[in-house]
N, C-alpha and C. Protein backbone atom coordinates (compact mmCIF):
# COMPACT_ATOMS: atom_id res chain seq x y z
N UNK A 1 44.06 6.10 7.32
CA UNK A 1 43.66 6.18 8.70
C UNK A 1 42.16 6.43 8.76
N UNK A 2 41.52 5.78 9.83
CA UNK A 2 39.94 5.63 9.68
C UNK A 2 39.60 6.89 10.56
N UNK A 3 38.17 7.27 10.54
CA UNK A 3 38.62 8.59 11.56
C UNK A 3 37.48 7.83 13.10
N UNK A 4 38.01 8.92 13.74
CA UNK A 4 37.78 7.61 15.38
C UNK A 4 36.12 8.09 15.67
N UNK A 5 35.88 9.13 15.11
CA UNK A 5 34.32 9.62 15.26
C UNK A 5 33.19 9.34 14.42
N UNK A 6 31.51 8.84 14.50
CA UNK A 6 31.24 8.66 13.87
C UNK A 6 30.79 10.14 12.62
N UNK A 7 30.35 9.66 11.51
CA UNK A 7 30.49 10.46 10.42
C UNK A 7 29.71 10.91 10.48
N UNK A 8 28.47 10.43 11.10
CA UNK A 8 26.88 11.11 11.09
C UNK A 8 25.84 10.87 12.22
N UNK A 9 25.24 11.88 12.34
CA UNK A 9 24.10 11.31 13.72
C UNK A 9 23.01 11.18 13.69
N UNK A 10 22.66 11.47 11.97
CA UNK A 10 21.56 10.49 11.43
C UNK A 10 20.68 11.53 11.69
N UNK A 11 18.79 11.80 12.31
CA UNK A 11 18.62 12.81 12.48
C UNK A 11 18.76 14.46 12.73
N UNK A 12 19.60 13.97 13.93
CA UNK A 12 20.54 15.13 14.68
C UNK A 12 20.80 16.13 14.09
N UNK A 13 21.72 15.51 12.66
CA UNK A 13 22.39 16.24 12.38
C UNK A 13 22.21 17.99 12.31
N UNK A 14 22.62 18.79 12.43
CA UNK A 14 22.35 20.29 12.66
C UNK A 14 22.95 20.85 11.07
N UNK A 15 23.96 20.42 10.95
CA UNK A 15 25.07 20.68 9.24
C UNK A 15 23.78 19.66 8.48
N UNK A 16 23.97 19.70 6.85
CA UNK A 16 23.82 18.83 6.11
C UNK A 16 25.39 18.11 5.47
N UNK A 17 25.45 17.15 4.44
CA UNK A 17 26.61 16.83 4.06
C UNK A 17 26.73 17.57 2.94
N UNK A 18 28.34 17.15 2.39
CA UNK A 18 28.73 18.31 1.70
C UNK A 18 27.79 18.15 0.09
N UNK A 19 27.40 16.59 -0.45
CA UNK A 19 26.69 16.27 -1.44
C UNK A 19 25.49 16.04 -0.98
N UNK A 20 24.38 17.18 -0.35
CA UNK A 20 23.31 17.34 0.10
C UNK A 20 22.37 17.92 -1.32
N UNK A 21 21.76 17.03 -2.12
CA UNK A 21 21.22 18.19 -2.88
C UNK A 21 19.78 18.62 -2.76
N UNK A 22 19.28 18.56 -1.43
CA UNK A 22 18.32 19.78 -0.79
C UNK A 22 18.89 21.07 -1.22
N UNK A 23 17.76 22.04 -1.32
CA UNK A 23 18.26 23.23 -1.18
C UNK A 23 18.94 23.89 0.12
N UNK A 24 19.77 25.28 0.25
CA UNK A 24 20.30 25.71 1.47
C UNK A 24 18.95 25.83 2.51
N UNK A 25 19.51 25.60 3.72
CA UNK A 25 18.12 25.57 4.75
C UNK A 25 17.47 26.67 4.66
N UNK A 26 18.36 28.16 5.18
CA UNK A 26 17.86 29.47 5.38
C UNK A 26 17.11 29.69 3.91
N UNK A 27 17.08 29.64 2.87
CA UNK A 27 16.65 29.67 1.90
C UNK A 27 15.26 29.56 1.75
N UNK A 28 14.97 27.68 1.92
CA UNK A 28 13.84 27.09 2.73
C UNK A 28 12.81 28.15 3.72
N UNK A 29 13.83 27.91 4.42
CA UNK A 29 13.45 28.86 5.84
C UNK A 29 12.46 30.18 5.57
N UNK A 30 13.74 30.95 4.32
CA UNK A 30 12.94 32.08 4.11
C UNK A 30 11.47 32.04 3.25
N UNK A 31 12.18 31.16 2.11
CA UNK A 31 10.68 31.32 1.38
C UNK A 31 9.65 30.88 2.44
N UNK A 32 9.43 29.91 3.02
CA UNK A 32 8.60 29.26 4.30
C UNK A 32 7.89 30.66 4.71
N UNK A 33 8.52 31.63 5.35
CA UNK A 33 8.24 32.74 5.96
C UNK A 33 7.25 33.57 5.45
N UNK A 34 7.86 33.51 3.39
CA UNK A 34 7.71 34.26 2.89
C UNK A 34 5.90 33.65 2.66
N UNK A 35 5.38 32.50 2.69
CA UNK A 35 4.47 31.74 2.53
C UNK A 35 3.68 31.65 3.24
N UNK A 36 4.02 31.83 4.50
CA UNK A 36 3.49 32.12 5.63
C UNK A 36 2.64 33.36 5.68
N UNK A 37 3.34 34.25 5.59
CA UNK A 37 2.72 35.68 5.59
C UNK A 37 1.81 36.09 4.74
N UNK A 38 2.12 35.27 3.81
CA UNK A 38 1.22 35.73 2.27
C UNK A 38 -0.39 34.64 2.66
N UNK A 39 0.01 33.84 3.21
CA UNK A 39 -0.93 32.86 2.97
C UNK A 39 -2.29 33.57 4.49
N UNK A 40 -1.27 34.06 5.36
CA UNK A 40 -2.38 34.28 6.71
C UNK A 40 -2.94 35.84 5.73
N UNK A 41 -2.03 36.56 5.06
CA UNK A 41 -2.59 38.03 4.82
C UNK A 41 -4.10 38.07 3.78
N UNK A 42 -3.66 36.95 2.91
CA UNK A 42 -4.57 35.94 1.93
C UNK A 42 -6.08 35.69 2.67
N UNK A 43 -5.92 35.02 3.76
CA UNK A 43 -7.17 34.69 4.89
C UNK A 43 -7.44 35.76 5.23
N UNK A 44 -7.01 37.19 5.76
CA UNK A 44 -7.69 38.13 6.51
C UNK A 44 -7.83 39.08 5.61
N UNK A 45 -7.33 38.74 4.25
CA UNK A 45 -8.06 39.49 2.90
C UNK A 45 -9.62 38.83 2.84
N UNK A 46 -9.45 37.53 2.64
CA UNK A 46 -10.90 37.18 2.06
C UNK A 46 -11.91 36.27 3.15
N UNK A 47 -10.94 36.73 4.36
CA UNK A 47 -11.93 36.03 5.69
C UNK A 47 -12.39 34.61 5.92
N UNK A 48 -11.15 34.07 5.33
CA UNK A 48 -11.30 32.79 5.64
C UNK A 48 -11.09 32.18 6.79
N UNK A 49 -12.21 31.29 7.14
CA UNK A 49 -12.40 30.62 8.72
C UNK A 49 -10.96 29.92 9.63
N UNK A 50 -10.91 29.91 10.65
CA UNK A 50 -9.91 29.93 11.44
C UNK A 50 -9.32 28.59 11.16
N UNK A 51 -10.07 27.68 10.88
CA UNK A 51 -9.66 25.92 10.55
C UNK A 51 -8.99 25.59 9.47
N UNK A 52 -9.26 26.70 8.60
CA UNK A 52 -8.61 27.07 7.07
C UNK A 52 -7.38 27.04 7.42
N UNK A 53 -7.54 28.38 7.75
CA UNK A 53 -5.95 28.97 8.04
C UNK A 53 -5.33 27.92 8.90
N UNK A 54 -5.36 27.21 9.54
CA UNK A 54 -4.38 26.45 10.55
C UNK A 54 -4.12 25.43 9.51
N UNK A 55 -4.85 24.87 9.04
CA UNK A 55 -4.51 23.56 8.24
C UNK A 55 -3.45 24.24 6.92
N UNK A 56 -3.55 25.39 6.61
CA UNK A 56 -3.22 25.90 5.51
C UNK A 56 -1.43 26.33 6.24
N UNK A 57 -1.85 26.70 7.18
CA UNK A 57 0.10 27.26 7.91
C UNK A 57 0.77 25.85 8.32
N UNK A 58 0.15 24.70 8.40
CA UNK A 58 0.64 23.43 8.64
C UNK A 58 0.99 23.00 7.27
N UNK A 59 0.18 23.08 6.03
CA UNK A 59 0.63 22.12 5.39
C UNK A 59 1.89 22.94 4.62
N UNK A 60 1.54 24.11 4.53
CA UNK A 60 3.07 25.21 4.49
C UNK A 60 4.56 24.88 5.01
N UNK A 61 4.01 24.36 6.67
CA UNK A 61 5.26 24.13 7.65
C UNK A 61 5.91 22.86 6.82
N UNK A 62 5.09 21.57 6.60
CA UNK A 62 5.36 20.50 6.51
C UNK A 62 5.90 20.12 5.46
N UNK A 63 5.12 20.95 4.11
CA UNK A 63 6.08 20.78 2.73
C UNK A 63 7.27 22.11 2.53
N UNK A 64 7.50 22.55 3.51
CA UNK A 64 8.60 23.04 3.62
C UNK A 64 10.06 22.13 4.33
N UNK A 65 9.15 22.08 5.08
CA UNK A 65 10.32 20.90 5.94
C UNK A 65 10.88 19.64 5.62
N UNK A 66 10.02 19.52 4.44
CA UNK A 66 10.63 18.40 3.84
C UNK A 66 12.40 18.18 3.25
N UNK A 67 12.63 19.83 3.06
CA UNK A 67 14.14 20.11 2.52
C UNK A 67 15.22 20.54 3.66
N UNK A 68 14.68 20.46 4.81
CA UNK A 68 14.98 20.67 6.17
C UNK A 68 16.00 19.65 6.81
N UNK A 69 16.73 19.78 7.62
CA UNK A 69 17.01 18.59 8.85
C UNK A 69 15.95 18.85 9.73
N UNK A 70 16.15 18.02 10.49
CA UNK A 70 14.96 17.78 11.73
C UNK A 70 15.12 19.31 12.52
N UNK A 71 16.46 19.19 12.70
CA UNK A 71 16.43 20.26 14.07
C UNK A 71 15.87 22.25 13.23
N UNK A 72 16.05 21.91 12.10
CA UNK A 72 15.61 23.27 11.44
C UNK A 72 14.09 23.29 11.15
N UNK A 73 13.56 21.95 10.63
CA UNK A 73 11.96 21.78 10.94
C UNK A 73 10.99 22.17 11.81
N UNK A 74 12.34 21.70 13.02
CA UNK A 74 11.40 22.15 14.73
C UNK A 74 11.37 23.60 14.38
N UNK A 75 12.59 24.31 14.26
CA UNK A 75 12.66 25.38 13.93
C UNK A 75 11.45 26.34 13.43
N UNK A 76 11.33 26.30 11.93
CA UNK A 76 10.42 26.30 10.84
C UNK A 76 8.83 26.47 12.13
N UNK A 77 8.55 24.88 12.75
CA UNK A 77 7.30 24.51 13.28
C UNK A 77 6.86 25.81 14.37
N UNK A 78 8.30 26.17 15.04
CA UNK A 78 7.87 27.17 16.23
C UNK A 78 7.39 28.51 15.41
N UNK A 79 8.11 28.67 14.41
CA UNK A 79 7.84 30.13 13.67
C UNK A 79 6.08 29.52 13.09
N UNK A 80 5.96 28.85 12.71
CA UNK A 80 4.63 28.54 12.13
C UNK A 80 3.52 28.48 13.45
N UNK A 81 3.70 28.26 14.40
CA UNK A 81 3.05 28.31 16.02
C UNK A 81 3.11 29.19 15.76
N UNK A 82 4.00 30.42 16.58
CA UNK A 82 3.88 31.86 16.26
C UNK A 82 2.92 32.45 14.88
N UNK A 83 2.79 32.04 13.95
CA UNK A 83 1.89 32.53 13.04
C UNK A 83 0.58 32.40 13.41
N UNK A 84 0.24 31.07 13.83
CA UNK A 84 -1.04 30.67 14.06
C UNK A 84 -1.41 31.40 15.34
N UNK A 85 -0.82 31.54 16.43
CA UNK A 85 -1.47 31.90 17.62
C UNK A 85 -1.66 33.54 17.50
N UNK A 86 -0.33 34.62 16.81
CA UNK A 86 -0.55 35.71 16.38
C UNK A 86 -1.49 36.51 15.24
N UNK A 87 -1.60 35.61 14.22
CA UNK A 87 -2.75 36.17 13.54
C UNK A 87 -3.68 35.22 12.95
N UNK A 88 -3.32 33.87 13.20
CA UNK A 88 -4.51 33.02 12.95
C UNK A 88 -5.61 33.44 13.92
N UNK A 89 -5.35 32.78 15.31
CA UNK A 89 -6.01 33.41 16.28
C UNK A 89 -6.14 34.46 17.04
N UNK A 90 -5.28 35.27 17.05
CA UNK A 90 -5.15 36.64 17.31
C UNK A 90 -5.06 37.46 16.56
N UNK A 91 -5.07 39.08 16.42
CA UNK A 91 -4.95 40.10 15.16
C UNK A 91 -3.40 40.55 15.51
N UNK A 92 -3.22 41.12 14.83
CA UNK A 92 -1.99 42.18 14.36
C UNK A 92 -0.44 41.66 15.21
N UNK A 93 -0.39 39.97 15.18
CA UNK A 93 0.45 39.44 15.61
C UNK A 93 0.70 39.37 17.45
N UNK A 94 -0.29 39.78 17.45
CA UNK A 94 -0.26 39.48 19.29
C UNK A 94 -0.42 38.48 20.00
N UNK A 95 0.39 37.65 20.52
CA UNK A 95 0.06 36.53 21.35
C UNK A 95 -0.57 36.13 22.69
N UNK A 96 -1.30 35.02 22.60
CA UNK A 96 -1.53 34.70 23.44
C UNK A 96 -1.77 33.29 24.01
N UNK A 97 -1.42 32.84 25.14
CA UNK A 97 -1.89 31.42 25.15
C UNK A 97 -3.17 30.82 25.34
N UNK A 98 -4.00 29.94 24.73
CA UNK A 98 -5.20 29.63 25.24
C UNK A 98 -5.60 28.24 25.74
N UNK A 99 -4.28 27.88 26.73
CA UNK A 99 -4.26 26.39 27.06
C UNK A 99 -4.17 25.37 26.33
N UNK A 100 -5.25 24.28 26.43
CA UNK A 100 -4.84 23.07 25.60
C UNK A 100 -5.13 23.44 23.88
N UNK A 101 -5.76 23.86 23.45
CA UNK A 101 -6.19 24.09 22.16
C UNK A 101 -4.50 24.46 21.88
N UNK A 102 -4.03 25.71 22.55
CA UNK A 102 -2.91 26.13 21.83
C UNK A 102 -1.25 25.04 22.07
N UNK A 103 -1.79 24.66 22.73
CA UNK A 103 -1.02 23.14 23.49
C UNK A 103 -1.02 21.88 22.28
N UNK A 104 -1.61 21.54 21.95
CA UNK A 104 -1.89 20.77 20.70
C UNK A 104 -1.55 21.59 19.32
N UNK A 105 -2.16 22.88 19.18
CA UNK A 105 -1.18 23.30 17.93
C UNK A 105 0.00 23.32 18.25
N UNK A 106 0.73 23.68 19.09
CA UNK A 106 2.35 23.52 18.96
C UNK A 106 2.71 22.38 18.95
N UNK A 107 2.45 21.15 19.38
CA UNK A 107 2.75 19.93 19.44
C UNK A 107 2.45 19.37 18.16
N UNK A 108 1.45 20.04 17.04
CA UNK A 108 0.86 19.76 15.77
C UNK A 108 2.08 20.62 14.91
N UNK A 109 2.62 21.57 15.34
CA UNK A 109 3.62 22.43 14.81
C UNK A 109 5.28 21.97 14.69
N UNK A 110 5.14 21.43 15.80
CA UNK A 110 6.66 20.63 16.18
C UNK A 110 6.93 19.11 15.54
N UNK A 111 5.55 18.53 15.68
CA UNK A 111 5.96 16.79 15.32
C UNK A 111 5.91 16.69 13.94
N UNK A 112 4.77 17.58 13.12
CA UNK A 112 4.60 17.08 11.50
C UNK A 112 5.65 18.01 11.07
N UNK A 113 6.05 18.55 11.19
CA UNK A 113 7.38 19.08 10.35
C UNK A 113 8.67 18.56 10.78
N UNK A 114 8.70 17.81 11.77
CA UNK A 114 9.79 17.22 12.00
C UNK A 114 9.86 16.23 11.03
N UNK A 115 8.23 15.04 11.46
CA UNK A 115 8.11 13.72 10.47
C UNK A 115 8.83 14.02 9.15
N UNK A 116 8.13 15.15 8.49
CA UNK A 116 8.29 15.76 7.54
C UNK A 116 9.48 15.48 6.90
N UNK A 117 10.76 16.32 7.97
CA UNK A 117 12.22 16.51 7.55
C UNK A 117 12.76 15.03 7.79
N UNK A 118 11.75 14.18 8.59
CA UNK A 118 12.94 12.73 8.55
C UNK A 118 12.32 12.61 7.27
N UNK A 119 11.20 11.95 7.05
CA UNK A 119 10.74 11.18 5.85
C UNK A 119 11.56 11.34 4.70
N UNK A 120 11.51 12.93 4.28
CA UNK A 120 12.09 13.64 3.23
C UNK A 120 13.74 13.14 3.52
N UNK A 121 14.42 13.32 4.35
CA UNK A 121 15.84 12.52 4.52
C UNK A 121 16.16 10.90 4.49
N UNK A 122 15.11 10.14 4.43
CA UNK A 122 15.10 8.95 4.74
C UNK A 122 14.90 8.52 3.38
N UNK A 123 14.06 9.41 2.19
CA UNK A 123 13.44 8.92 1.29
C UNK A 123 15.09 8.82 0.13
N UNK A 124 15.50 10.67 0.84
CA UNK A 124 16.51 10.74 -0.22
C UNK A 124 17.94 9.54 0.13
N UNK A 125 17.89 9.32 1.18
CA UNK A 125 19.11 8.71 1.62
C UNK A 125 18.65 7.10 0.48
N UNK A 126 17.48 6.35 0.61
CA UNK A 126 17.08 5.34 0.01
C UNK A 126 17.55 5.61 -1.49
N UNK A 127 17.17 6.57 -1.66
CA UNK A 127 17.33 6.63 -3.61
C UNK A 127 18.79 6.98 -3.42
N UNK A 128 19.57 7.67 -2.83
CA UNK A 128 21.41 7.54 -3.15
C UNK A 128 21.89 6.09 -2.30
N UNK A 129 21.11 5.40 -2.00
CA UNK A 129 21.74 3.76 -1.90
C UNK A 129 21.10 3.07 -2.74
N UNK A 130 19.96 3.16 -3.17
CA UNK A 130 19.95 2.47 -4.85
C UNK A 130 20.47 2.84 -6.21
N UNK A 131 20.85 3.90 -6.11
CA UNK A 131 22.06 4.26 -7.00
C UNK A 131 22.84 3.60 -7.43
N UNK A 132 23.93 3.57 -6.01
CA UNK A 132 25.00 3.14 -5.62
C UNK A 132 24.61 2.08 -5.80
N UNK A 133 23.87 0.99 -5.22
CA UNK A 133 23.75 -0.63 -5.55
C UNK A 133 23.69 -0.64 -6.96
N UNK A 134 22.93 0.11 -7.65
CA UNK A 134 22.70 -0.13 -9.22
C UNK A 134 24.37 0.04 -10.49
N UNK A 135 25.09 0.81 -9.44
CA UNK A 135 25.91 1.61 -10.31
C UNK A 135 26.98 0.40 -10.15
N UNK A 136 27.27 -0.38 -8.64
CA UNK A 136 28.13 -1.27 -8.50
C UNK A 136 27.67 -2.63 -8.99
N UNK A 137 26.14 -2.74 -9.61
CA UNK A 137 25.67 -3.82 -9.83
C UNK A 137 26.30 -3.81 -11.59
N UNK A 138 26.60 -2.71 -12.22
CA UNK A 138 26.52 -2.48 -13.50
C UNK A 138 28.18 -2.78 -13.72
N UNK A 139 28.87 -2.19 -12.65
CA UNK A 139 30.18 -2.26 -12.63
C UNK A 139 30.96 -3.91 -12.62
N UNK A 140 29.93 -4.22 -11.47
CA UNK A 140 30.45 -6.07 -11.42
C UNK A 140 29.95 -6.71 -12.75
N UNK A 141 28.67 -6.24 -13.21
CA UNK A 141 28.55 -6.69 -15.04
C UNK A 141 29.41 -6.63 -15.33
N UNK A 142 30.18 -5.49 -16.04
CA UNK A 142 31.31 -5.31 -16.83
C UNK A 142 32.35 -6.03 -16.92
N UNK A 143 32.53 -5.67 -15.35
CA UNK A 143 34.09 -7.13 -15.27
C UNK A 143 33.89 -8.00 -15.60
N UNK A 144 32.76 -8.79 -15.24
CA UNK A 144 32.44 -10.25 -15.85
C UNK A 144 32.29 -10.50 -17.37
N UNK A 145 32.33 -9.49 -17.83
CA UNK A 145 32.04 -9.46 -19.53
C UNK A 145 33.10 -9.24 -19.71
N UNK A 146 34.16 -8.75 -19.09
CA UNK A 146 35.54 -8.55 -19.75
C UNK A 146 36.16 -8.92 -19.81
């Protein structure tokens, strides 16, 4: 019996599948955090300029998210906003908004770590269907030799 729903929603998805071999998200998630913190505490150790640090909590967000689904990326991106606006640009984690500037980092926070988590899903999905073509290409050899 076929089942009447589809199997996957392709981005969407919120679960991974059960032969996902990304690492667990929260995992991700945490070290991410853990990278985060080290990396802004890193800057206000050795006073590195504000352009640093943003490019530096982005490219954090983004090669994190690569082991991500989309919807945990966004995730990931808002906590990385929150970094930037609390102690990139602000001290001791205090927020604040400063219009469009901070309008564009979140939108810089949200889209490249999303890209991120498709690419990284799109890339792996390609290499487990050339597998599979290779493995059934090897298989139809055989028979024919046999």
């Amino acid at each position: 019996m076929s089942p009447t729903s589809p199997t996957g929603l392709g981005w969407a998805d919120l679960r991974r599948a059960e032969n996902d071999p990304r690492p667990p998200g929260p995992l991700v998630v945490s070290v991410a955090f853990a990278l985060l913190l080290a990396w802004v505490a890193v800057g206000s150790l050795f006073e590195l300029r504000r352009a640093v640090l943003v490019v530096g909590v982005l490219v954090i967000a983004c090669v994190s998210a690569w082991w991500l689904t989309v919807p945990a990326a966004i995730g990931l991106g808002v906590m990385a906003f929150l970094f930037m606006d609390g102690f990139v640009q602000n001290a001791m984690g205090q927020l604040a908004w400063d219009g469009t500037r901070d309008l564009l980092l979140l939108l810089a926070c949200l889209v490249l770590p999303a890209m991120s988590a498709e690419l990284g899903f799109e890339i792996l999905n390609e290499r487990e269907r050339r597998r599979s073509v290779q493995t059934l290409g090897r298989a139809a050899e055989g028979d024919m030799d046999g």
